[in-house]
Protein backbone atom coordinates (compact mmCIF):
# COMPACT_ATOMS: atom_id res chain seq x y z
CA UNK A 1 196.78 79.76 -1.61
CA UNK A 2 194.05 80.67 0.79
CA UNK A 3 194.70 84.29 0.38
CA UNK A 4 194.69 83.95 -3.41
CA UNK A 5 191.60 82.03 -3.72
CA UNK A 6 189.46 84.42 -0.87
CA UNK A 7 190.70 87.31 -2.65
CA UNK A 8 189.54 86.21 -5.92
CA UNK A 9 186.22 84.58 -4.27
CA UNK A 10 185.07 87.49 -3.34
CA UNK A 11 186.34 89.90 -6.01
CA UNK A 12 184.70 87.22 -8.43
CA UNK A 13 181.80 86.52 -6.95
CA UNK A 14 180.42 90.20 -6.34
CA UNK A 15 181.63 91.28 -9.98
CA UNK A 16 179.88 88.44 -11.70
CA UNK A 17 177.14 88.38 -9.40
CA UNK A 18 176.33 92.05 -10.57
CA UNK A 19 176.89 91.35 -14.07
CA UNK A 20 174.87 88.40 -13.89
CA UNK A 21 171.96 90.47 -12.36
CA UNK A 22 172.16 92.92 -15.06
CA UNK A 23 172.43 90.48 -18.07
CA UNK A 24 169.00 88.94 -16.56
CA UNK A 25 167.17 92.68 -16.18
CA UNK A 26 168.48 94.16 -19.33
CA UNK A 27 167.26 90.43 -21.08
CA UNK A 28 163.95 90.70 -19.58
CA UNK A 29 163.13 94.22 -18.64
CA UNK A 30 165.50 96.54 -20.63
CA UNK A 31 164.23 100.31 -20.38
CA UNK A 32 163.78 99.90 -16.28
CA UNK A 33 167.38 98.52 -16.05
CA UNK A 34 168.52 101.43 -18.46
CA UNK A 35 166.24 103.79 -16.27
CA UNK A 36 167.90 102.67 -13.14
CA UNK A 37 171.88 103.13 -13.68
CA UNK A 38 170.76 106.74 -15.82
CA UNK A 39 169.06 107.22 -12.54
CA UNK A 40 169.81 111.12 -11.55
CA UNK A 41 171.11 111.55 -8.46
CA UNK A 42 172.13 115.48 -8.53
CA UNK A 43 171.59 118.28 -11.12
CA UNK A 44 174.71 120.96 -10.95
CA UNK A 45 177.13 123.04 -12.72
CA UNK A 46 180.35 121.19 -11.29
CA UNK A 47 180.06 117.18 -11.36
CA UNK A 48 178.63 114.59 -13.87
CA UNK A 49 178.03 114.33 -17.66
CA UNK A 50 176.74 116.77 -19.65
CA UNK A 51 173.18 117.56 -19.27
CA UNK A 52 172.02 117.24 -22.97
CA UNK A 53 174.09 114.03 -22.98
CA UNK A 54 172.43 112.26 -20.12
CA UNK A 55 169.05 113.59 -21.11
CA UNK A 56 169.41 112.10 -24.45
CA UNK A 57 170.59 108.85 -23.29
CA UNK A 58 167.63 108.50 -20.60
CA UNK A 59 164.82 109.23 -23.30
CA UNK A 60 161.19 109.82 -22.58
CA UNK A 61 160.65 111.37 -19.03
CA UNK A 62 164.09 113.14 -18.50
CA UNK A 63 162.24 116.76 -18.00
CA UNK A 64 160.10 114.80 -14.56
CA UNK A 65 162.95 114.96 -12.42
CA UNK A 66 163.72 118.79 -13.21
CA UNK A 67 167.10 120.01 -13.20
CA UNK A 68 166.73 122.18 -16.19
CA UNK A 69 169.01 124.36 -16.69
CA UNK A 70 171.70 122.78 -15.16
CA UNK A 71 174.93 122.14 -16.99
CA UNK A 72 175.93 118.79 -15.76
CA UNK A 73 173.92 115.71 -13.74
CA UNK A 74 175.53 113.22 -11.61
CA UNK A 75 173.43 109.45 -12.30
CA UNK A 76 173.89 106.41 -10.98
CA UNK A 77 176.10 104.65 -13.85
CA UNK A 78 178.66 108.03 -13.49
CA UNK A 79 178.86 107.56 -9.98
CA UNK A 80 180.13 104.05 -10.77
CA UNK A 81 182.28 104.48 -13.61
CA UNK A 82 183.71 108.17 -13.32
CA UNK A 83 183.99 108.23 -9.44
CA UNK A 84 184.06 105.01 -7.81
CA UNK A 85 186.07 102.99 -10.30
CA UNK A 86 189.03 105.29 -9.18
CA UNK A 87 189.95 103.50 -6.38
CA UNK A 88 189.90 100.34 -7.97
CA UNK A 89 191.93 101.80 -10.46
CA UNK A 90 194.30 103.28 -7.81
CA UNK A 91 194.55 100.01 -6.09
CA UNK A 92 196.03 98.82 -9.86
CA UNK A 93 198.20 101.61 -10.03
CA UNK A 94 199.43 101.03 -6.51
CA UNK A 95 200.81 97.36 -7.57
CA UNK A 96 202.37 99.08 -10.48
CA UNK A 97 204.17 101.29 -8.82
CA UNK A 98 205.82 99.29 -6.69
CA UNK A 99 206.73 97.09 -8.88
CA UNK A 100 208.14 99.98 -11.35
CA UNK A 101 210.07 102.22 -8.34
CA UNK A 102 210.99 99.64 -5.60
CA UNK A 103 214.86 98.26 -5.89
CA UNK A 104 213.31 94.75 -6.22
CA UNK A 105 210.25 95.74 -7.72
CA UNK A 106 208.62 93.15 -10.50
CA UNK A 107 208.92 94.96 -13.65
CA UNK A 108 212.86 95.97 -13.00
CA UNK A 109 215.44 94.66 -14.22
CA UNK A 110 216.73 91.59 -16.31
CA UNK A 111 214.19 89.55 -15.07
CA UNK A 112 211.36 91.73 -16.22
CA UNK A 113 212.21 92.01 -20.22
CA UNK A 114 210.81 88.86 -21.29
CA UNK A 115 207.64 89.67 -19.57
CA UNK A 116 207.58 93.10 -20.96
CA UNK A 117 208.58 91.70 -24.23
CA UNK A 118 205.66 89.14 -24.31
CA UNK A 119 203.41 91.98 -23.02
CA UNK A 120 203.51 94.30 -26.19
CA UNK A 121 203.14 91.06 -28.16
CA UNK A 122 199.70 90.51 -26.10
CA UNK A 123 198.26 94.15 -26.92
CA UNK A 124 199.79 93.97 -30.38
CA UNK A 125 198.60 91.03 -31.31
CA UNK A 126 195.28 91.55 -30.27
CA UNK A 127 195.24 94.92 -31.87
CA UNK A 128 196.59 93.47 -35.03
CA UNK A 129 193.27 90.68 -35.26
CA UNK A 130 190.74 93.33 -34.01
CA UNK A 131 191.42 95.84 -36.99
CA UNK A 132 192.46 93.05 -39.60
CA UNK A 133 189.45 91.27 -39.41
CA UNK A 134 187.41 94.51 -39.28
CA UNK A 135 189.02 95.79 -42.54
CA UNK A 136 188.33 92.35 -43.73
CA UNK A 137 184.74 92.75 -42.99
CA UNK A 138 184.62 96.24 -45.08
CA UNK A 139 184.80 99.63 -44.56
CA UNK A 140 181.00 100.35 -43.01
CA UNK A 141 182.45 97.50 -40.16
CA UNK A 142 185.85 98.93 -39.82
CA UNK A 143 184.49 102.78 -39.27
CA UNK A 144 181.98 101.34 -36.83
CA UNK A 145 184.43 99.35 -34.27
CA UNK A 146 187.68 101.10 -35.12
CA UNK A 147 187.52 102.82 -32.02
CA UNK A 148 187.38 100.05 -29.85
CA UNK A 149 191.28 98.61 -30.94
CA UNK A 150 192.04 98.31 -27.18
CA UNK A 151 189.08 96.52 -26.06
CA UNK A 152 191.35 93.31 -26.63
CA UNK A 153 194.26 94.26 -24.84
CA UNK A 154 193.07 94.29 -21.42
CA UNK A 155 193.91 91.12 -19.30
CA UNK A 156 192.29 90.75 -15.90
CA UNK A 157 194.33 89.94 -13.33
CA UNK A 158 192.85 88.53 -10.59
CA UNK A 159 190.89 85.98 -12.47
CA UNK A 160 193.98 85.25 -14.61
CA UNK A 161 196.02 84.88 -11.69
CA UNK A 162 193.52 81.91 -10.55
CA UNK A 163 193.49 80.29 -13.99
CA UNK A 164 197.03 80.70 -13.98
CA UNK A 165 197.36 78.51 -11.32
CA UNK A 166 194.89 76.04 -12.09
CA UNK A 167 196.72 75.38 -15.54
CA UNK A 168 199.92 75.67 -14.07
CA UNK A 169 200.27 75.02 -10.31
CA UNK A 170 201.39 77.42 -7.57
CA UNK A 171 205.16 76.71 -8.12
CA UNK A 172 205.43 76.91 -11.81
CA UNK A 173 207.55 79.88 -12.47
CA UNK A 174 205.13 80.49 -15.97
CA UNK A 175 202.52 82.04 -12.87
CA UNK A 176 205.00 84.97 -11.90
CA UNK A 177 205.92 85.28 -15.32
CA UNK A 178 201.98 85.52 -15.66
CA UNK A 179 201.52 88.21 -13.02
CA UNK A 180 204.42 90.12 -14.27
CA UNK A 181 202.62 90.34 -17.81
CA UNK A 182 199.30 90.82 -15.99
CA UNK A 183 200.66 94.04 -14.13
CA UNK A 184 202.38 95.39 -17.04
CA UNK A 185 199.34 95.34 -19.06
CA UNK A 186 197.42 97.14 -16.23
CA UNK A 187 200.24 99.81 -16.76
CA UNK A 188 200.00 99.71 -20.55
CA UNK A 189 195.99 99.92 -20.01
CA UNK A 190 196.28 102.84 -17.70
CA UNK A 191 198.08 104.95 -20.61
CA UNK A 192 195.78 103.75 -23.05
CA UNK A 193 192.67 105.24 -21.02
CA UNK A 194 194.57 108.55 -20.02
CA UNK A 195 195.49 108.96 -24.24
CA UNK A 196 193.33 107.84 -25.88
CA UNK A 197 189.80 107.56 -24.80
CA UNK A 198 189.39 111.26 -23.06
CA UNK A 199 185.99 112.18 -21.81
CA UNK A 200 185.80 115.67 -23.59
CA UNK A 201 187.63 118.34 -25.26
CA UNK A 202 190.92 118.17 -23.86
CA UNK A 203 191.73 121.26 -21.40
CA UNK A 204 195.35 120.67 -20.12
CA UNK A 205 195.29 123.00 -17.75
CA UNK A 206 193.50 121.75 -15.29
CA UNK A 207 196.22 118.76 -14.68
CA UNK A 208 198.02 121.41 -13.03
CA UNK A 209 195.40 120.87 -9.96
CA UNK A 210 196.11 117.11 -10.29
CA UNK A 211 200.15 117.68 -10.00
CA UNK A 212 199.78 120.39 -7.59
CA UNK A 213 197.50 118.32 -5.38
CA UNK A 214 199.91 115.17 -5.59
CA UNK A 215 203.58 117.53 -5.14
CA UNK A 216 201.73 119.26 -2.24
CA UNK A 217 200.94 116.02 -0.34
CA UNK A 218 203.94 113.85 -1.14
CA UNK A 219 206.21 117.59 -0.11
CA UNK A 220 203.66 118.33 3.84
CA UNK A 221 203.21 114.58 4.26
CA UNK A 222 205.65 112.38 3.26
CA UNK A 223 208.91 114.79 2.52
CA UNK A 224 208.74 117.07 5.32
CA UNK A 225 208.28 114.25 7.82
CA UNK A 226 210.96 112.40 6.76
CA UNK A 227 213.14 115.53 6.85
CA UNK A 228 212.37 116.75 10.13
CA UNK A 229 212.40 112.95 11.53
CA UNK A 230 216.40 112.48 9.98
CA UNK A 231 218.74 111.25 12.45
CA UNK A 232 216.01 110.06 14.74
CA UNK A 233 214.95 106.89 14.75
CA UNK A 234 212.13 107.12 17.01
CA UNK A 235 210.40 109.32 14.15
CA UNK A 236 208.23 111.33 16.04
CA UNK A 237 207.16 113.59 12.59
CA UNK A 238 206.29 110.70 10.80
CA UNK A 239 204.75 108.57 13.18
CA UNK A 240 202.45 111.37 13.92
CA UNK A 241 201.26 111.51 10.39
CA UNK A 242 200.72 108.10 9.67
CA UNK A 243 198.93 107.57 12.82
CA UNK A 244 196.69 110.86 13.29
CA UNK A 245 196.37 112.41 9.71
CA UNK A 246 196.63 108.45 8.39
CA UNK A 247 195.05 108.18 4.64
CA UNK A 248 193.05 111.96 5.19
CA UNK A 249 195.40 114.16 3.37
CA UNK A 250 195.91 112.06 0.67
CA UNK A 251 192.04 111.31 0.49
CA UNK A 252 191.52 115.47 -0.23
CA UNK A 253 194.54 115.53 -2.96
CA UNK A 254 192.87 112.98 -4.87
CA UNK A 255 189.73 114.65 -4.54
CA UNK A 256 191.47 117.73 -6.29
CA UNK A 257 193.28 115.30 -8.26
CA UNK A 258 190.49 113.67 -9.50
CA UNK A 259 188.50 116.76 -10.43
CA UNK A 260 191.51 118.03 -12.40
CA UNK A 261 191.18 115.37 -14.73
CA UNK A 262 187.55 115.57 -15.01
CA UNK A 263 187.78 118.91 -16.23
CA UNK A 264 191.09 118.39 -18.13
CA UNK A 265 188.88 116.00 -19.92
CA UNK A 266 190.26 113.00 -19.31
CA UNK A 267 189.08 109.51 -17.77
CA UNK A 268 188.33 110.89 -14.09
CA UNK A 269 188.05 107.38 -13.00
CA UNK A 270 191.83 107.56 -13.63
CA UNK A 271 191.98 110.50 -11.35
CA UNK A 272 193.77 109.33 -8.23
CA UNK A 273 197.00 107.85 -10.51
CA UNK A 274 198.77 110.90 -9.60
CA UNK A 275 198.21 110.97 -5.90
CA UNK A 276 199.40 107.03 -5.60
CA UNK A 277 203.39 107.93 -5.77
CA UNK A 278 203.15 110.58 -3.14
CA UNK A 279 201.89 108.38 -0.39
CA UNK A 280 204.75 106.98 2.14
CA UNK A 281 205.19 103.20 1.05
CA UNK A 282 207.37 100.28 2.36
CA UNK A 283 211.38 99.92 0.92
CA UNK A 284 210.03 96.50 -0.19
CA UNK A 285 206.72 94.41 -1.40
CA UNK A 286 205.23 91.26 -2.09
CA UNK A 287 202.69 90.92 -4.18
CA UNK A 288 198.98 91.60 -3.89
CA UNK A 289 198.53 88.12 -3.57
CA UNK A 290 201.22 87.52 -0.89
CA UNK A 291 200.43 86.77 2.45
CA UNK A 292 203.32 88.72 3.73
CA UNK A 293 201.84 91.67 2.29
CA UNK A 294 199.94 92.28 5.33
CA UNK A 295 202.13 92.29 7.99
CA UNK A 296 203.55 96.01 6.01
CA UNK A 297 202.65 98.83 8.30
CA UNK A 298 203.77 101.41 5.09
CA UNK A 299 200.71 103.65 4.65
CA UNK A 300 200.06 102.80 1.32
CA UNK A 301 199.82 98.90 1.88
CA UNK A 302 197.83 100.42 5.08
CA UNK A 303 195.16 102.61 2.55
CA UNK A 304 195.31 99.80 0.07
CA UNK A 305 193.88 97.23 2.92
CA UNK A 306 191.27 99.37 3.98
CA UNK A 307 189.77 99.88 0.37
CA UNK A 308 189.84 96.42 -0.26
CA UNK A 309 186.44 95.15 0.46
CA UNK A 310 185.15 98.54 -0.22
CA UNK A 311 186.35 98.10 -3.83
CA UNK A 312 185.09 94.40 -3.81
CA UNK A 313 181.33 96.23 -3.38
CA UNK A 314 182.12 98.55 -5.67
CA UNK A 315 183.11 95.98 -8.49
CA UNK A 316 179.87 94.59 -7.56
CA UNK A 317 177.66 97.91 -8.84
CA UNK A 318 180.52 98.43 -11.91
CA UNK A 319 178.89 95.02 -12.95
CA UNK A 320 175.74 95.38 -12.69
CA UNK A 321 176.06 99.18 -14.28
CA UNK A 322 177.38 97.82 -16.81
CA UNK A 323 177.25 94.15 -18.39
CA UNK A 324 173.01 94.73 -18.82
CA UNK A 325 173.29 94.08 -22.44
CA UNK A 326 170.63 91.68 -24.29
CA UNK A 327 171.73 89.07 -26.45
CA UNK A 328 169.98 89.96 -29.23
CA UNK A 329 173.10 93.09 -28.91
CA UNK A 330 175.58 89.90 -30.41
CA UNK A 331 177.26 91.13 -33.95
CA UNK A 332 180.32 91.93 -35.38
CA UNK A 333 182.20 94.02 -31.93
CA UNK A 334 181.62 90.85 -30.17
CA UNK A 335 183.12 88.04 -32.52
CA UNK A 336 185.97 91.15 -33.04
CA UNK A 337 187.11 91.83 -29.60
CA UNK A 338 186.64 87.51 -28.69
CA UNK A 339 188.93 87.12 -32.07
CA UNK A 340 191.79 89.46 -30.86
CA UNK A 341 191.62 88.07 -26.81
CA UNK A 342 191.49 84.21 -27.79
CA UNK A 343 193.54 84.49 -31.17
CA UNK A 344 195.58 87.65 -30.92
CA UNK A 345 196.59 87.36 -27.07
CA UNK A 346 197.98 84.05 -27.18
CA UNK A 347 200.01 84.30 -30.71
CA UNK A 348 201.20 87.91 -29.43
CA UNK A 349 202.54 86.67 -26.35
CA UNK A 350 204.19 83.52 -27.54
CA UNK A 351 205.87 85.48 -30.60
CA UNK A 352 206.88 88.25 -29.20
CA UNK A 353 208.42 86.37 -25.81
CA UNK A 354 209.81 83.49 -27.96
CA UNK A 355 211.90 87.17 -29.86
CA UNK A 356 213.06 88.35 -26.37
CA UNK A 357 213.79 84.88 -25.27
CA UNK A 358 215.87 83.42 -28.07
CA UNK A 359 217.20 85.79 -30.31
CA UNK A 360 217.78 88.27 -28.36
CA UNK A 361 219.06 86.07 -25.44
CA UNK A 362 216.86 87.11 -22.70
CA UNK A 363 215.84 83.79 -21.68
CA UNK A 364 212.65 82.08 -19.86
CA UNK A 365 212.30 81.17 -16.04
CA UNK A 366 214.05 78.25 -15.52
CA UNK A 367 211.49 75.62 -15.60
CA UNK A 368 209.61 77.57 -18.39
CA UNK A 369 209.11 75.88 -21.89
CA UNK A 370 208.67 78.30 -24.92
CA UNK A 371 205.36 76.66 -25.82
CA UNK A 372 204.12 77.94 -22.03
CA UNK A 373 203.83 81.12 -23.71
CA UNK A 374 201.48 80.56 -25.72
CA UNK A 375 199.37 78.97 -22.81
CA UNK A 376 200.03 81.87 -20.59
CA UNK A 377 198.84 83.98 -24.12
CA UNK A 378 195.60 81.77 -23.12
CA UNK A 379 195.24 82.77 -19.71
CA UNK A 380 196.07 86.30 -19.93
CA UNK A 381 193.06 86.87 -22.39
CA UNK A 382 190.80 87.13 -19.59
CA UNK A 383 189.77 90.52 -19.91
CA UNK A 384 186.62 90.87 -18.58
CA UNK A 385 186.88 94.08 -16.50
CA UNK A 386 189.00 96.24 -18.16
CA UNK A 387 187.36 95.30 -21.37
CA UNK A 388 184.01 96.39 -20.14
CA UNK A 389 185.62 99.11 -18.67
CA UNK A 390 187.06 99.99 -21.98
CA UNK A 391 184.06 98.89 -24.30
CA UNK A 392 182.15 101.78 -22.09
CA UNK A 393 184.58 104.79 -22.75
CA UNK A 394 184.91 103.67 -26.85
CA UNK A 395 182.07 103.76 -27.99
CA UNK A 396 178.80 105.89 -26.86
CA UNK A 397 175.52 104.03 -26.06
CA UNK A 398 174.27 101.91 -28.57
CA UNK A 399 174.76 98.89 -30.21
CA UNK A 400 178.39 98.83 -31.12
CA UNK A 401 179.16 99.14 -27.28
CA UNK A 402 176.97 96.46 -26.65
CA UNK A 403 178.20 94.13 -28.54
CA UNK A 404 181.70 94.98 -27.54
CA UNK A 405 180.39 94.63 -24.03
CA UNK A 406 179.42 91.11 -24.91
CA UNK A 407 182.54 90.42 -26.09
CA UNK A 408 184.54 91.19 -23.00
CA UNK A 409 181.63 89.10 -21.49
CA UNK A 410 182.56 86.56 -22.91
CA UNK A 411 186.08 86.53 -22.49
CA UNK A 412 185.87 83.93 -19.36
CA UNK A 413 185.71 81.31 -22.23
CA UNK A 414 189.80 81.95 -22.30
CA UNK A 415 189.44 79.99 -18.94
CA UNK A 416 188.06 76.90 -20.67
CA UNK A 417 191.00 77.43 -23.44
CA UNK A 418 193.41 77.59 -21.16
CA UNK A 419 192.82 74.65 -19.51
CA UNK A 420 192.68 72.98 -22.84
CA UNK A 421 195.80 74.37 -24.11
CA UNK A 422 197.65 73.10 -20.55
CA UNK A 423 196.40 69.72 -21.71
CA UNK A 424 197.60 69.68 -25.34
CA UNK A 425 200.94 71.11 -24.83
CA UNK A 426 201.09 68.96 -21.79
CA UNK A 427 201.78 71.09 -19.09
CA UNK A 428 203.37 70.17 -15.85
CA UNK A 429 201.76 71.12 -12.66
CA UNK A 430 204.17 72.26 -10.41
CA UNK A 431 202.69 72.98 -6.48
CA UNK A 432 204.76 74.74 -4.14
């Protein structure tokens, strides 16, 4: 438990901290806080958001800082959002993958189709009360917000994890069944980002950089290694790798990587996914949360250590970059996305899982009650990061995003229905 709750300690208190900061500047001072994260850092032809874009969006006193002339202009928010976020986001993928490719990974197998099951029911449902009650509201509503469907879908999961087992206890089998949903959804979310929200007109092309990048490090330093190291078990190939090139050559593939999706157009804060897979990882894992995690000398567990607190700062400036919205921003986006994380999520998961479960004879965790769906619905609609993640690539600056923004904000009242639902539906706290 210590793990889990330092983890999430400092995760939590560096994101909210930052988004706290920002809710206070953009309430009290709001054209310096916009000034500051539209802040140019670099005017160029290679790197940022459009020009005309950013010099819209910063108003009055763009032409000071020069840089006419230029095509694109790397800010402060971009730096956040486009470049940084990627790690976090590779850090995501990396649970993901093991849990997809390793023989006992989390999302293989028997074990997994409930989970997966009562994940599609949690976007679903969600998606299903975001756009009903926005065609409800009219047409001029539904145009406005459309665009934001997967706002809801997200679920946080660190800060799910911890409610999890607050409402549940450490040994209640509904937490794994939690954390398998919660990594699924990352997974789901990922796709989502890469299809749907694209950053530009869409120039395929360029993801041939991306693959090449990836195939050429996982062939020179993972493959070839391995190859030359067969019927040795000293591994003299490998060992040199991991311990002399360690994390470097993998570090200038996502680099490539990551520009290939910025100029294919896509999300480049997704722009390291590729690169995860080709990194040398351990035949087994544990769990972000695990304490046995860190005793894997795999290079990817190795990487995924080292950007740890790193990514903890980061979250920190993703906050504050982005959850300065003012209150007066409240409307229709924010009782929308709130509507499909605290209705939709927890009537998605329970329906769908109760399908897998029963009629189709999948079965729960043994220990796990039917109704703990629809408490672990509760949980998982926690969104908070993605969502704001996601409120900032569906809509452009303005109000709509704002109040979307809020919306996600406000999703850490799912934390306070949780622990209500555990109550009603009298949920047994099992420690272990």
């Amino acid at each position: 438990m210590y793990r889990v709750w330092n983890f999430v300690v400092n995760y939590s208190i560096l994101l909210i901290g930052g988004a706290l900061i920002a809710l206070v500047w953009a309430n009290v001072d709001p054209k310096s806080y916009l000034h500051i994260i539209e802040y140019p850092l670099l005017f160029n032809d290679w790197v940022g958001a459009d020009y005309a874009e950013w010099a819209k969006k910063f108003g009055p006193g763009y032409e000071a800082f020069g840089g006419a002339g230029a095509e694109r202009v790397l800010y402060l928010q971009y730096l956040v959002n486009d470049i940084l976020m990627a790690f976090f986001f590779a850090v995501a993928a990396k649970e993901v993958w093991e849990a997809v490719i390793l023989k006992n990974g989390a999302l293989r197998g028997k074990k997994a189709a409930t989970p997966l099951f009562a994940t599609a029911g949690g976007m679903l449902g969600p998606i299903a009360i975001y756009l009903g009650v926005a065609a409800f509201l009219g047409s001029d509503v539904y145009n406005a917000v459309a665009r934001g469907w997967a706002i809801p879908t997200a679920t946080d999961i660190a800060f799910s994890y911890l409610v999890g087992r607050l409402v549940f206890g450490a040994g209640h089998p509904a937490v794994r069944f939690l954390l398998l949903l919660a990594i699924a959804d990352d997974a789901a979310g990922l796709i989502i980002l890469a299809i749907f929200y694209p950053t530009g007109e869409i120039a395929p092309q360029w993801l041939l950089l991306s693959v090449a990048a990836a195939v050429g490090a996982f062939v020179l330093f993972n493959w070839l290694p391995r190859k030359l190291d067969r019927n040795n078990q000293m591994r003299p190939a490998s060992t040199w790798v991991r311990q002399v090139l360690s994390f470097w050559p993998y570090l200038f593939a996502g680099v490539l990587s990551w520009y290939g999706f910025m100029r294919a157009g896509l999300h480049p804060a997704l722009g390291l996914l590729p690169v995860v897979p080709a990194i040398p990882h351990a035949d087994r894992a544990f769990g972000i949360f695990s304490e046995a995690e860190r005793y894997l000398k795999d290079l990817l567990n190795h990487t995924e250590h080292l950007l740890k607190h790193p990514v903890e700062i980061i979250l920190f400036f993703f906050g504050f970059m982005n959850a300065g919205v003012e209150f007066s921003a409240i409307s229709a986006p924010t009782w929308l996305v709130l509507a499909g994380l605290l209705i939709g999520k927890p009537f998605g998961v329970l329906i769908f899982g109760w399908i897998a479960a029963r009629p189709l004879g999948l079965g729960l965790p043994a220990g796990m009650r039917t109704v703990d769906l629809f408490v672990i619905g509760c949980v998982a609609a926690i969104g908070f990061t993605v969502s704001l993640f996601i409120a900032s690539v569906a809509f452009p600056n303005g109000p709509v995003q704002e109040a979307a923004k809020m919306g996600a904000l406000f999703s850490f009242a799912a934390a306070i229905v949780s622990l209500i639902a555990g109550k009603i539906f009298r949920v047994e706290k099992q420690h272990g």
